[in-house]
Every structure is written in C-alpha cells, then in structure tokens.
C-alpha atoms as a PDB file:
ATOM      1  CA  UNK A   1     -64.908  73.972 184.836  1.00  0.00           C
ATOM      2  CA  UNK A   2     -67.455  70.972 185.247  1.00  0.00           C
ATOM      3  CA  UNK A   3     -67.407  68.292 182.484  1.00  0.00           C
ATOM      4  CA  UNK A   4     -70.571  66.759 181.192  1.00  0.00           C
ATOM      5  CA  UNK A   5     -70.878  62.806 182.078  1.00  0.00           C
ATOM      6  CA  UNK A   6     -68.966  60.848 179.657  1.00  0.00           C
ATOM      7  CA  UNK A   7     -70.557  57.645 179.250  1.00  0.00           C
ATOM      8  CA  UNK A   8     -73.575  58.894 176.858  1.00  0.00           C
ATOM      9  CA  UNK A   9     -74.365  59.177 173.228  1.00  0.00           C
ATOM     10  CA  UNK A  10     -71.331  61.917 171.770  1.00  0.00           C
ATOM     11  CA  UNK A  11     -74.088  64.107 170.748  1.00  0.00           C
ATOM     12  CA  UNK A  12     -75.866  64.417 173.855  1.00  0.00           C
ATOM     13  CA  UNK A  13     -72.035  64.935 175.741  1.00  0.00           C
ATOM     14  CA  UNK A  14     -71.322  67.775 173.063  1.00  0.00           C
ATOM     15  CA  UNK A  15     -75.125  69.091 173.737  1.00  0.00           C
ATOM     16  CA  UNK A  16     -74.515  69.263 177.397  1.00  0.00           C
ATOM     17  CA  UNK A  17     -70.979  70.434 177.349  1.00  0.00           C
ATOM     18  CA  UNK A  18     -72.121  73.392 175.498  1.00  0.00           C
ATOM     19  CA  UNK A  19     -75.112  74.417 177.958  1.00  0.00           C
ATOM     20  CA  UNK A  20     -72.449  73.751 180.908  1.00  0.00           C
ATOM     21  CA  UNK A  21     -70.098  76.380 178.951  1.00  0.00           C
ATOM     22  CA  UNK A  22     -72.650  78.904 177.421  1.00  0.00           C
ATOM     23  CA  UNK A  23     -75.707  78.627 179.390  1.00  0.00           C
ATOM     24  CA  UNK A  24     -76.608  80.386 182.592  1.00  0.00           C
ATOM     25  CA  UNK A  25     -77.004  79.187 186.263  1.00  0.00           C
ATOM     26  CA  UNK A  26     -80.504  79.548 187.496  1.00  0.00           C
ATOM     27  CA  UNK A  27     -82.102  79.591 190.874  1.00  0.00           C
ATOM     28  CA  UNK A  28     -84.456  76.301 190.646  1.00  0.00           C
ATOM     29  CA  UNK A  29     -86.894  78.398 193.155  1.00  0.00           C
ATOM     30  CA  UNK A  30     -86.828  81.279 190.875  1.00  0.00           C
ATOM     31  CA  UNK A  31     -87.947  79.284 187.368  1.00  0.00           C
ATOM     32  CA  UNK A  32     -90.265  76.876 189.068  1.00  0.00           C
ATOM     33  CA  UNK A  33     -92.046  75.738 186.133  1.00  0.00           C
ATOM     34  CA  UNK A  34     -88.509  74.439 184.670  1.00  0.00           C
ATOM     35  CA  UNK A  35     -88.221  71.869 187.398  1.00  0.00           C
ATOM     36  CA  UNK A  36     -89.849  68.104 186.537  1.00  0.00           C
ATOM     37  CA  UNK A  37     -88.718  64.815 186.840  1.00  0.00           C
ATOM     38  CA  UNK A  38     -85.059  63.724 186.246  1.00  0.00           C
ATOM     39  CA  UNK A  39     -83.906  60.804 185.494  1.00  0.00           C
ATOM     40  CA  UNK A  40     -81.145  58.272 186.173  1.00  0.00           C
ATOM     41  CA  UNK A  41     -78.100  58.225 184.108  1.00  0.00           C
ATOM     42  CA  UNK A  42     -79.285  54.121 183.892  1.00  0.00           C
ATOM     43  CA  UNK A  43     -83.059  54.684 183.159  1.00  0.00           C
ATOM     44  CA  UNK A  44     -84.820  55.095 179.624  1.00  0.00           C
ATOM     45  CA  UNK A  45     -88.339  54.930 178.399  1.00  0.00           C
ATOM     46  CA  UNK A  46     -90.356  52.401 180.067  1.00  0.00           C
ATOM     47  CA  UNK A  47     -87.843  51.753 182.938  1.00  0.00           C
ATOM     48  CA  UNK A  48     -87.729  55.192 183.691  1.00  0.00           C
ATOM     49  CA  UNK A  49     -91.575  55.544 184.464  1.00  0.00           C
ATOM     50  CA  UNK A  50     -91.234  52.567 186.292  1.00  0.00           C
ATOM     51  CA  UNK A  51     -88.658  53.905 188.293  1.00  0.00           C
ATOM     52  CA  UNK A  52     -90.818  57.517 187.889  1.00  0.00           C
ATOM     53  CA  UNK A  53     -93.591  56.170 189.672  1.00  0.00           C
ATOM     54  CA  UNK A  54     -91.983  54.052 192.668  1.00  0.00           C
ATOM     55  CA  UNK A  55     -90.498  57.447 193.473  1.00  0.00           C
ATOM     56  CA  UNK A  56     -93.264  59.230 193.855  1.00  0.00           C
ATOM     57  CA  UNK A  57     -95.539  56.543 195.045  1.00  0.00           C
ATOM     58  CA  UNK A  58     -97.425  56.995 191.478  1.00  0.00           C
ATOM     59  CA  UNK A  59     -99.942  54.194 190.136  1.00  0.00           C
ATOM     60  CA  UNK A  60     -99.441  53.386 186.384  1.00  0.00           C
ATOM     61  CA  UNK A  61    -102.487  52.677 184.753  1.00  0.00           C
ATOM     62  CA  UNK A  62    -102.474  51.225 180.810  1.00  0.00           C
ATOM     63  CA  UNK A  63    -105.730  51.922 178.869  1.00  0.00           C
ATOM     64  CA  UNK A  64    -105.652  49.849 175.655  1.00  0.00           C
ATOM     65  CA  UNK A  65    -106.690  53.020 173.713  1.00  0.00           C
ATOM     66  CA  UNK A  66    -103.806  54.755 171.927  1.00  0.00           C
ATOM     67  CA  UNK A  67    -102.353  58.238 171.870  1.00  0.00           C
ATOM     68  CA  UNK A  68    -102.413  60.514 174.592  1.00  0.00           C
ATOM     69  CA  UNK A  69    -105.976  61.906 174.258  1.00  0.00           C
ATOM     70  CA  UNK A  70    -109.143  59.701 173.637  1.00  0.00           C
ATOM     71  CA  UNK A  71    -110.589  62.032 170.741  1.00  0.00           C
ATOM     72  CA  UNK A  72    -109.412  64.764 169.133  1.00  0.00           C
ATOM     73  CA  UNK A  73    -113.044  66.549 169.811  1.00  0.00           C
ATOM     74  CA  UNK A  74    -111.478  66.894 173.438  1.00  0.00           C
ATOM     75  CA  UNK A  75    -109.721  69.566 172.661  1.00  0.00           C
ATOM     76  CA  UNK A  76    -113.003  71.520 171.703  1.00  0.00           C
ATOM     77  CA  UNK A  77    -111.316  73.070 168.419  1.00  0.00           C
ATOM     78  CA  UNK A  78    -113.855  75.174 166.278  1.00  0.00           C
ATOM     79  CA  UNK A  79    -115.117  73.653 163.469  1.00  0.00           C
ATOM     80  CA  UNK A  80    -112.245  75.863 161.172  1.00  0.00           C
ATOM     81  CA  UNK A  81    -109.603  74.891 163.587  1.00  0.00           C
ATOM     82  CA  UNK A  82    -110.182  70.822 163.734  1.00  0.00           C
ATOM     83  CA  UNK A  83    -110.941  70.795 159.346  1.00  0.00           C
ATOM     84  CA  UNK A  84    -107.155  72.469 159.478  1.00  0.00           C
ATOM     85  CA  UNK A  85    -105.611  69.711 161.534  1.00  0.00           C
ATOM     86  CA  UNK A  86    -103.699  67.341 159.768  1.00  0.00           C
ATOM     87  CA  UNK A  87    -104.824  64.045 159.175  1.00  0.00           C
ATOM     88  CA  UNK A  88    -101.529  62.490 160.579  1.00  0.00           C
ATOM     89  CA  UNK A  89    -102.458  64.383 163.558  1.00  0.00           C
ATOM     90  CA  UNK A  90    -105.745  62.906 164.206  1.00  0.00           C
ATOM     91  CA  UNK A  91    -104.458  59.521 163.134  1.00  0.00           C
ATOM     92  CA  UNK A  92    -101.729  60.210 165.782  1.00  0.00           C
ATOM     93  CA  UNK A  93    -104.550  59.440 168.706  1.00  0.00           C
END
C-alpha cells in the first residue's frame, strides 16, 4: 500500500490518503481530459506559474485589468440570463 507524501497540510495528507485507498486507478490515455499541469511538491501560486511556464516554454503576460474576463458581456448571456447574475459576480471581473 502507497502512502501519501507526508510533509503537507494534515488535511490534504488525509484527502489524498483516502483517494490512494478508495479511489480507482485510471489509464491517463483513457481519461485524457483529466490530465493538466502538475505541480512540484515545492511550488505554490505565483511560483508555480513561473515554474508552469519555463516548462513549457510559455510567455506570461500581466494585463493591469482584473478578473479573468474583460466584461461580463463576453460571455454573450441573454438579457434574462446576465439581470440574474449576481452582482458579486460581475464585481468579481
């Protein structure tokens, strides 16, 4: 039996331990659209883009805007749909 990696957060070692005991081995070829980037057991947030990018021979660009879309009209909601969103939504961008 495999033992999850020790030096972590006791939650996260108690998360993992329980997949490693209860969850099933997959084929990565077989669930392709499980696979993305891992990172290092060393690497969090900003240093693990960093390290991300170098990888993969990525370019990080910053844009001073915030959020992860420019405008919510992007998203080309009908007029129902966007008057539904919540205004901490929008004020998420």
């Amino acid at each position: 039996m495999r033992f999850a990696y020790p030096m972590q957060k006791f939650q996260d070692w108690v998360t993992q331990q329980w997949v490693i005991l209860r969850g099933i081995k997959i084929k990565p070829e077989d669930f392709p659209w499980l696979m993305g980037p891992f990172g290092n057991l060393d690497a969090i947030g900003e240093d693990f883009i960093i390290q991300f990018a170098e990888k993969e021979n990525l370019i990080i660009e910053k844009d001073s805007a915030k959020g992860i879309i420019p405008s919510m009209l992007k998203l080309n909601l009908s007029e129902t749909d966007f008057s539904n969103l919540s205004k901490n939504v929008i004020g998420f961008l």
